[in-house]
Every structure is written in structure tokens, then in C-alpha cells.
N, C-alpha and C. Protein backbone atom coordinates (compact mmCIF):
# COMPACT_ATOMS: atom_id res chain seq x y z
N UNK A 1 0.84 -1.19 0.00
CA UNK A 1 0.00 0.00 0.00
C UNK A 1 0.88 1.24 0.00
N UNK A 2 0.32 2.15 -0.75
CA UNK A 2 0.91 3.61 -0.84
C UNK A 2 0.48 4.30 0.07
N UNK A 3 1.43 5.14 0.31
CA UNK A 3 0.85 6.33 1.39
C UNK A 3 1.75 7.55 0.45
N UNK A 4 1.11 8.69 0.82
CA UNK A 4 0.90 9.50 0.86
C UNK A 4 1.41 11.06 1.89
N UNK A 5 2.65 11.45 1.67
CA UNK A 5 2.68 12.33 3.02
C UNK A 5 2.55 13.62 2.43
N UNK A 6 2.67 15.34 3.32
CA UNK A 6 3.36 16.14 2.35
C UNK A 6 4.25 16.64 3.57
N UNK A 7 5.30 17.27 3.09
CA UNK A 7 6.63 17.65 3.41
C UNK A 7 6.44 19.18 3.59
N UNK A 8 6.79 20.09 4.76
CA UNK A 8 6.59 21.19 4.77
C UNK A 8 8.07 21.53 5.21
N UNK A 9 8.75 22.31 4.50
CA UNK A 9 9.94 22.91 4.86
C UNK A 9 10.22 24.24 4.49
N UNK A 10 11.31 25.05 5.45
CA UNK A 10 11.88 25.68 5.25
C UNK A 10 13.53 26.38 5.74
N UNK A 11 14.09 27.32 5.34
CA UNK A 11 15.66 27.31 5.26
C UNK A 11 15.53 28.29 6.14
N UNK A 12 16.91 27.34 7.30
CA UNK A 12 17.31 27.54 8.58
C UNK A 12 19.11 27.16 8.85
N UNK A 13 19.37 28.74 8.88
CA UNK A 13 21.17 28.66 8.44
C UNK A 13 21.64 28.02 6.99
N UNK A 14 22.41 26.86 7.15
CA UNK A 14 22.90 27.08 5.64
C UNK A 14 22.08 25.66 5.37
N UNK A 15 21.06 25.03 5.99
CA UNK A 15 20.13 23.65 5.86
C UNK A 15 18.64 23.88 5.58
N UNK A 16 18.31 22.82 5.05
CA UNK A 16 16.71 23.12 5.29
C UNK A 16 15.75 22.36 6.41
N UNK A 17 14.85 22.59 6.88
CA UNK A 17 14.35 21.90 7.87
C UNK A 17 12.94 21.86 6.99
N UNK A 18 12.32 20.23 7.61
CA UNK A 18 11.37 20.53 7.40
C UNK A 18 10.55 19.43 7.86
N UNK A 19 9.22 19.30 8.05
CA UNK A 19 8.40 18.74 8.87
C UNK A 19 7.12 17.96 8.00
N UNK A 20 6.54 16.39 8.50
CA UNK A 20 5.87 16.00 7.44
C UNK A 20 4.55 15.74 8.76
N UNK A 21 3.66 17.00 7.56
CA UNK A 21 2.01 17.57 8.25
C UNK A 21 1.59 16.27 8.57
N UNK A 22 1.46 15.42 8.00
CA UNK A 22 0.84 13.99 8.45
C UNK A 22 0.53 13.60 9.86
N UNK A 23 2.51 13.86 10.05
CA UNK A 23 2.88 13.10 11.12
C UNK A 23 3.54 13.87 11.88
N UNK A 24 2.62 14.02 12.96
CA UNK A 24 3.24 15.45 13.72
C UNK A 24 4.19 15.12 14.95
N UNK A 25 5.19 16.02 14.84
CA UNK A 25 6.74 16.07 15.72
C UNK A 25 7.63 15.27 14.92
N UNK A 26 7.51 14.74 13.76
CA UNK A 26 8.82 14.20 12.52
C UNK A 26 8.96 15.29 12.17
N UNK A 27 10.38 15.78 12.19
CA UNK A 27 11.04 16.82 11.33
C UNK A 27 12.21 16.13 11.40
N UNK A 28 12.76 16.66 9.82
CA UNK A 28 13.70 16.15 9.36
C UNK A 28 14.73 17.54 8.68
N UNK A 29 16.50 17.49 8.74
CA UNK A 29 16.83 18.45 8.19
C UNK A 29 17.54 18.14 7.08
N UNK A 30 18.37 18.46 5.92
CA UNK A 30 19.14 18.32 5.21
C UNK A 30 19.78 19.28 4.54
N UNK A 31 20.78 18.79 3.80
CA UNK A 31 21.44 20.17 2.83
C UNK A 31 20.84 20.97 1.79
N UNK A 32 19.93 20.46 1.06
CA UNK A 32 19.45 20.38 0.25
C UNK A 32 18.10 19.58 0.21
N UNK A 33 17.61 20.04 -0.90
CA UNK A 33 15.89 19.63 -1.16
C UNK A 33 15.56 18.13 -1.02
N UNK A 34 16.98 17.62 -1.94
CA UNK A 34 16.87 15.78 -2.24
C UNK A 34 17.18 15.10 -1.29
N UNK A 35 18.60 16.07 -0.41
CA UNK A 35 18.49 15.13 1.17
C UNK A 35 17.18 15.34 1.89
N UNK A 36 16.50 16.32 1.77
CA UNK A 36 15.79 16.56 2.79
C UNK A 36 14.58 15.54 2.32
N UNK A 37 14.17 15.47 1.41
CA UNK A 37 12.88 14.70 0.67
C UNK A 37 13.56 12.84 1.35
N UNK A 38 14.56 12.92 0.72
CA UNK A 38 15.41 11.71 1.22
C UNK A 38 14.79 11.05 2.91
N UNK A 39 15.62 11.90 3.64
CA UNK A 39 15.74 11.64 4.86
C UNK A 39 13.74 11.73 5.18
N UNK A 40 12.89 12.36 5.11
CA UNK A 40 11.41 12.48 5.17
C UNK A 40 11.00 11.14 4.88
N UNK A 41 11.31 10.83 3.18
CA UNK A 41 10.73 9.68 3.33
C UNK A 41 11.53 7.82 4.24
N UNK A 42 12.31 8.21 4.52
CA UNK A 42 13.42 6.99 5.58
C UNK A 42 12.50 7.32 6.58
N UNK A 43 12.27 8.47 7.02
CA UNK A 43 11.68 8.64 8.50
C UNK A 43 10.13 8.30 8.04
N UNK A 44 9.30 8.12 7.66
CA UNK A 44 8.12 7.66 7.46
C UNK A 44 8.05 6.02 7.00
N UNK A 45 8.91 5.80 6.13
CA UNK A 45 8.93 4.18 6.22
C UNK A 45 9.41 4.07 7.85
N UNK A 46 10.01 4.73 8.34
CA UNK A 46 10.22 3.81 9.58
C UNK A 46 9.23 3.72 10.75
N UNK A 47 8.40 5.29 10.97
CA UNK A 47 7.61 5.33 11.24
C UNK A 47 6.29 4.17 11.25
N UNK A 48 6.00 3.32 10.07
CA UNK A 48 5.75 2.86 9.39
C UNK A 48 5.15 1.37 9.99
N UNK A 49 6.62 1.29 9.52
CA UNK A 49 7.12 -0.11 10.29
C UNK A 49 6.89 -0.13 11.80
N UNK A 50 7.09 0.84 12.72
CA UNK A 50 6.99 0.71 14.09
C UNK A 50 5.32 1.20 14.48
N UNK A 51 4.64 1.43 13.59
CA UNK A 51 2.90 1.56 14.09
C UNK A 51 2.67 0.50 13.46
N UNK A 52 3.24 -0.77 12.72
CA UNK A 52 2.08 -1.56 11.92
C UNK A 52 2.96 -2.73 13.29
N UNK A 53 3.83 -2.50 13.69
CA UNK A 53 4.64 -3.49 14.86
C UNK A 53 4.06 -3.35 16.41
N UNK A 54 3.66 -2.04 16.99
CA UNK A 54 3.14 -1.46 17.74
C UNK A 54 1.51 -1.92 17.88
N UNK A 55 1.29 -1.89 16.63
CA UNK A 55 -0.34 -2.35 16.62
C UNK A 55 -0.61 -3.81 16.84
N UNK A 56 0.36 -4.55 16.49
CA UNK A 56 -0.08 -5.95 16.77
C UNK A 56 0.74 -6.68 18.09
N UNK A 57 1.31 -5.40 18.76
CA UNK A 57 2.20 -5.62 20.13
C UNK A 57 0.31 -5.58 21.37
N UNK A 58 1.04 -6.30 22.39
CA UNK A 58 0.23 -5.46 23.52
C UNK A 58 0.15 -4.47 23.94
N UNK A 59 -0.32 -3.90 23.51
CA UNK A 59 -0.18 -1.99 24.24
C UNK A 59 -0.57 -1.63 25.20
N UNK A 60 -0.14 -1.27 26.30
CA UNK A 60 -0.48 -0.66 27.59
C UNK A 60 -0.36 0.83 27.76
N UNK A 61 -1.52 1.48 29.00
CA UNK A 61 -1.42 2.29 28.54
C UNK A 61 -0.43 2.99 30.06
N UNK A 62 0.15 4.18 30.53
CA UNK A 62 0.34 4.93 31.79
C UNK A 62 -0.38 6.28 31.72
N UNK A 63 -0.58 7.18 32.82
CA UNK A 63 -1.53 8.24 32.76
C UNK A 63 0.00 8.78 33.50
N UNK A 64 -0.09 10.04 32.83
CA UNK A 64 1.38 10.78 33.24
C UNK A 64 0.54 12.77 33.66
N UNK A 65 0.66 13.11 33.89
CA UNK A 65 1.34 14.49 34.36
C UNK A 65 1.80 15.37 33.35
N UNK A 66 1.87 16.72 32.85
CA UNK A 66 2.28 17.27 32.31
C UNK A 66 2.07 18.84 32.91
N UNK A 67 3.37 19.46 33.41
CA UNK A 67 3.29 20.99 33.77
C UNK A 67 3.28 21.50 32.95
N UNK A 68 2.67 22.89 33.03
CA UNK A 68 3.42 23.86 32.29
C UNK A 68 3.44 25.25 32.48
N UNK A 69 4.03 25.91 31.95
CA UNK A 69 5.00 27.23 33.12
C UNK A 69 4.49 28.67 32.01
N UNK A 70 4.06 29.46 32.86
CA UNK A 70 3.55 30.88 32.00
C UNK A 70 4.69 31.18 31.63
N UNK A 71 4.62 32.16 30.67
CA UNK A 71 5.92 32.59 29.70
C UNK A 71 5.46 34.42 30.49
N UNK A 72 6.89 34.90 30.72
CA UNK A 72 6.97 36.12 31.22
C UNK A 72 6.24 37.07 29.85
N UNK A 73 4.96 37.69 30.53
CA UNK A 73 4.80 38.89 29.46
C UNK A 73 5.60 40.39 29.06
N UNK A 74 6.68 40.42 29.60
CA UNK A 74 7.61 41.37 29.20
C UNK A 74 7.31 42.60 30.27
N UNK A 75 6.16 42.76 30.85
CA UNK A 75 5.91 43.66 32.00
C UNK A 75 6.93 44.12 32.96
């Protein structure tokens, strides 16, 4: 089966960064357009592979905690 991602990037110092909307918190950087397309799609096959492995694992779940801290308004 095909999938389908899209690739959102942009240039950060002398690299590009960029992030695939799909699958949110994968970002990937490279030198260039073809590494970067490159490295996106490695990170989604792998992705891939570890939700179709994950899904037929036992999954448990934990209930965790999360703080979070006001950001100074400059006042």
C-alpha cells in the first residue's frame, strides 16, 4: 500500500528543515531539497514499520502528568 505524506519545509542557516504535516513532531533536516525529501521519506517508512509493529504488540497504557509554566509577558 501507498501512502501519501506532504513535506513542509523551510531554510534555517545554511540547511533546510522541514516537517511532514501527516505526522506530527517528525522533522527532518538536510542540505538540500533531495536530502531533505530523502531523509522524510526513511523517516516515514520507519515510522511505518513501528505503528504496523506497535499495533499488533500489547499496548499498555500509563496516565502521566504534564506541567506547564507561563511565559513572562515582558511587563
Amino acid at each position: 500500500m501507498q501512502q501519501h505524506f506532504t513535506l513542509q519545509y523551510w531554510p534555517e542557516g545554511d540547511e533546510l528543515v522541514g516537517r511532514v504535516k501527516e505526522l506530527p513532531g517528525l522533522v527532518v533536516q538536510g542540505r538540500d531539497l533531495a536530502e531533505l525529501e530523502s531523509r522524510a521519506a526513511d523517516a516515514c517508512r520507519a515510522m511505518a514499520t513501528h505503528q504496523s509493529r506497535t499495533a499488533a504488540a500489547d499496548v499498555k497504557e500509563a496516565r502521566i502528568t504534564v506541567e506547564t509554566f507561563a511565559t513572562p509577558t515582558g511587563r
